[in-house]
C-alpha atoms as a PDB file:
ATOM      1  CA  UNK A   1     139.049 -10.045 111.633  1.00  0.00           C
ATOM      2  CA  UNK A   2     136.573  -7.728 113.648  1.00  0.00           C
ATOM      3  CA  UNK A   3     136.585  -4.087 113.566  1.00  0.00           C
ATOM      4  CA  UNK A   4     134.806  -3.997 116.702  1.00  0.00           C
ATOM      5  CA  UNK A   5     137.498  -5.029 119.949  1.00  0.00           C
ATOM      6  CA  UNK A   6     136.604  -6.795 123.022  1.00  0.00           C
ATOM      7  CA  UNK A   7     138.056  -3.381 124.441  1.00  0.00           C
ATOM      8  CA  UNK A   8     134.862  -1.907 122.832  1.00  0.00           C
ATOM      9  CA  UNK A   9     132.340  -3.854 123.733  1.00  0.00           C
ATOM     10  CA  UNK A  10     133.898  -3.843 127.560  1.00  0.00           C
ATOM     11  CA  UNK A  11     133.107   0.040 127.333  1.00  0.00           C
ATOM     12  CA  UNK A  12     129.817  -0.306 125.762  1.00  0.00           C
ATOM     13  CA  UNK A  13     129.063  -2.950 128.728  1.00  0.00           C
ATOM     14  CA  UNK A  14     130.115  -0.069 131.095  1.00  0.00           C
ATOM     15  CA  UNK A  15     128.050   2.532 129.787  1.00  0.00           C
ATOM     16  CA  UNK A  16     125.313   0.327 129.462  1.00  0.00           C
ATOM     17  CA  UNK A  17     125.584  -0.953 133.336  1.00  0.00           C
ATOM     18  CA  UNK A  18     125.848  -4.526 132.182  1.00  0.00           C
ATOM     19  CA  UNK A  19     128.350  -6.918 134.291  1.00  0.00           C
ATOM     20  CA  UNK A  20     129.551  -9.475 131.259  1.00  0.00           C
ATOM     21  CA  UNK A  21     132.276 -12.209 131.163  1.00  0.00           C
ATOM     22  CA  UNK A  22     135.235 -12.299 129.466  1.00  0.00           C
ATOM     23  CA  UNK A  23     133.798 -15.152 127.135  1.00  0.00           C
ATOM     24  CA  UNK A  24     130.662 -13.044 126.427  1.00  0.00           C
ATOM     25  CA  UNK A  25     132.999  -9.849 125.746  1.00  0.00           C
ATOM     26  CA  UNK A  26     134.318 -12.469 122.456  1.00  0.00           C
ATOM     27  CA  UNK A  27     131.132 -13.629 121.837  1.00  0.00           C
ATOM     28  CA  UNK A  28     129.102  -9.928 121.740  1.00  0.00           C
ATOM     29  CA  UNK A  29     132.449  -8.758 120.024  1.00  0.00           C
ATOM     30  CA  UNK A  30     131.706 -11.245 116.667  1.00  0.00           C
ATOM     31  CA  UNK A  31     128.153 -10.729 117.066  1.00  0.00           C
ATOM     32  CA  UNK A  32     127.858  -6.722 117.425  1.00  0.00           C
ATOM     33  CA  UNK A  33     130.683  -6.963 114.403  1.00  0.00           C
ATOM     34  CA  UNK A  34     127.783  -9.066 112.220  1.00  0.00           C
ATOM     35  CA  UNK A  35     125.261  -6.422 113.131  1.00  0.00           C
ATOM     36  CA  UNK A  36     127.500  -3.644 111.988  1.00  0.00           C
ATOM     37  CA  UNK A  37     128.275  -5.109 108.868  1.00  0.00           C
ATOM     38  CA  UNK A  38     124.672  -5.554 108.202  1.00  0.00           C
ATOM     39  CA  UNK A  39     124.291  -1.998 108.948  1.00  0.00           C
ATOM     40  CA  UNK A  40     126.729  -0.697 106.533  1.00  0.00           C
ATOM     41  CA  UNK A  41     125.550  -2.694 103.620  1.00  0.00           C
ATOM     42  CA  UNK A  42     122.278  -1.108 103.991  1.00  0.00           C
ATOM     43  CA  UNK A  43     123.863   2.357 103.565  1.00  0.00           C
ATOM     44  CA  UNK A  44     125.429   0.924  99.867  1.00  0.00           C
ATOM     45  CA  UNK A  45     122.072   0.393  98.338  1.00  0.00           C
ATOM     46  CA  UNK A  46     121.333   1.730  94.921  1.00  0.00           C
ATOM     47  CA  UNK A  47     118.556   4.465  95.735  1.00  0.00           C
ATOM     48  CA  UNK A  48     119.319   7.306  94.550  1.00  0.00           C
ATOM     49  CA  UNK A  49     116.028   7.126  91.742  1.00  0.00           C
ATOM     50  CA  UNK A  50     114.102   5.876  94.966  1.00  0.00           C
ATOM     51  CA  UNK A  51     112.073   9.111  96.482  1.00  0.00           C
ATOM     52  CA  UNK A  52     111.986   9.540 100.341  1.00  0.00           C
ATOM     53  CA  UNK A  53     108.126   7.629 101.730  1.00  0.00           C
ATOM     54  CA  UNK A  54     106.974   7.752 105.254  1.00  0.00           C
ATOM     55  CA  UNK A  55     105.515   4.129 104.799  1.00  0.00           C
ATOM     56  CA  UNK A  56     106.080   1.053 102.362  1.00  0.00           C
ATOM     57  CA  UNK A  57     102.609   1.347 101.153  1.00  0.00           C
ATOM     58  CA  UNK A  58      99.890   3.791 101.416  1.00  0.00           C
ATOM     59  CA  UNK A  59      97.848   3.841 104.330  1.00  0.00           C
ATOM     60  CA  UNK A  60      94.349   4.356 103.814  1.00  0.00           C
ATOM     61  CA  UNK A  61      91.790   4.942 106.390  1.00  0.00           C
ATOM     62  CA  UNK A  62      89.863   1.837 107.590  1.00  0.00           C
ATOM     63  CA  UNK A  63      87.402   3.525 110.315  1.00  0.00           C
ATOM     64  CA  UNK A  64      84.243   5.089 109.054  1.00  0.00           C
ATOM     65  CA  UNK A  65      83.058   8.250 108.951  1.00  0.00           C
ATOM     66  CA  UNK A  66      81.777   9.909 112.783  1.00  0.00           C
ATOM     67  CA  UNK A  67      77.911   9.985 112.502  1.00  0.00           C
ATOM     68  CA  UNK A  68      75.605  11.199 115.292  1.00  0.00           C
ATOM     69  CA  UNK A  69      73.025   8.662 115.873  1.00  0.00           C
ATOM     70  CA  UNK A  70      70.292   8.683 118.463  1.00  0.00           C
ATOM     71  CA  UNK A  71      71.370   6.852 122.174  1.00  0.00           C
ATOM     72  CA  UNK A  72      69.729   5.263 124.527  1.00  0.00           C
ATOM     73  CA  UNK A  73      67.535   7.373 126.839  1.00  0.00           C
ATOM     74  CA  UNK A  74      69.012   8.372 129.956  1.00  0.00           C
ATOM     75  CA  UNK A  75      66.620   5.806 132.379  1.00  0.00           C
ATOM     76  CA  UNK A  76      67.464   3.026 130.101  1.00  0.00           C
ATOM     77  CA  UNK A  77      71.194   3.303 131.129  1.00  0.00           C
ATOM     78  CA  UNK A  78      71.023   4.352 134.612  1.00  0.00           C
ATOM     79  CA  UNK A  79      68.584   1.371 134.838  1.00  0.00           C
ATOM     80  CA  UNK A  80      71.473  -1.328 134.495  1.00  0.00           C
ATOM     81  CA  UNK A  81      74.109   0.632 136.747  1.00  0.00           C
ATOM     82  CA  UNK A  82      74.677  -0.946 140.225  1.00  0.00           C
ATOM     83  CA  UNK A  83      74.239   2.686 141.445  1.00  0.00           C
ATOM     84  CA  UNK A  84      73.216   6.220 140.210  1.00  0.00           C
ATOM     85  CA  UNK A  85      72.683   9.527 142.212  1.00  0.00           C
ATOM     86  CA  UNK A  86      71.496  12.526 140.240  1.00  0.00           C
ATOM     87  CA  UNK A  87      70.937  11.294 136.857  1.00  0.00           C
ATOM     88  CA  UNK A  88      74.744   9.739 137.073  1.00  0.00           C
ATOM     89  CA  UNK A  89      76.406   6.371 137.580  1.00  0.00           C
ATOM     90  CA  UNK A  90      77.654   6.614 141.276  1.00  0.00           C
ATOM     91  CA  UNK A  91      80.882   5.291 141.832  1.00  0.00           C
ATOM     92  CA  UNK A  92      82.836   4.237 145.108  1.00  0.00           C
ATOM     93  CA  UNK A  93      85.127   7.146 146.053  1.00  0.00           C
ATOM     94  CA  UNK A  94      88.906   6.680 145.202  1.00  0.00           C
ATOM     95  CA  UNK A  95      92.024   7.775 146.662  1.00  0.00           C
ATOM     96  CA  UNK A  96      90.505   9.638 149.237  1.00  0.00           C
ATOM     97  CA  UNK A  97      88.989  12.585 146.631  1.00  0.00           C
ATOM     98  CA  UNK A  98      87.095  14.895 147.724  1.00  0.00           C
ATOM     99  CA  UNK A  99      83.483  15.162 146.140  1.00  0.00           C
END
């Protein structure tokens, strides 16, 4: 027997602006009911000796460390750029922007 009604899941379809049939108002009635059950077996779990985590397993940092290193000089970029004006990459205008 479900605890969850076809009347229910009508007025969830309402409030969620979603036009279903009356077979899929059976159907989503037995399957919301499944989900629900699943829901409140995980709230009967044993873990009361379990502390409170933020993640399964600790995270550890997999970047490295921010190092200044030398760049290329300024000509040797501006040399591969389609366009430059004023020591910068020029760009087609967008949007109508001003300069």
């Amino acid at each position: 027997m479900s605890n969850l009604s076809r009347e229910d899941v009508a007025h969830l379809a309402r409030l969620a602006r979603l036009a279903v049939t009356d077979e899929e108002l059976d159907l989503f009635a037995g399957q919301l009911d499944v989900v629900l059950g699943a829901v409140a077996r995980v709230g009967t779990a044993a873990v009361a000796d379990v502390p409170p985590t933020t993640h399964a397993v600790p995270l550890t940092n997999v970047l490295r460390p921010d190092e200044l290193t030398p760049s290329l000089p300024r000509e040797a970029v501006l040399a591969g750029a389609p366009a430059s004006e004023d020591d910068r990459f020029r760009v087609p205008r967008i949007l109508g922007e001003s300069a």
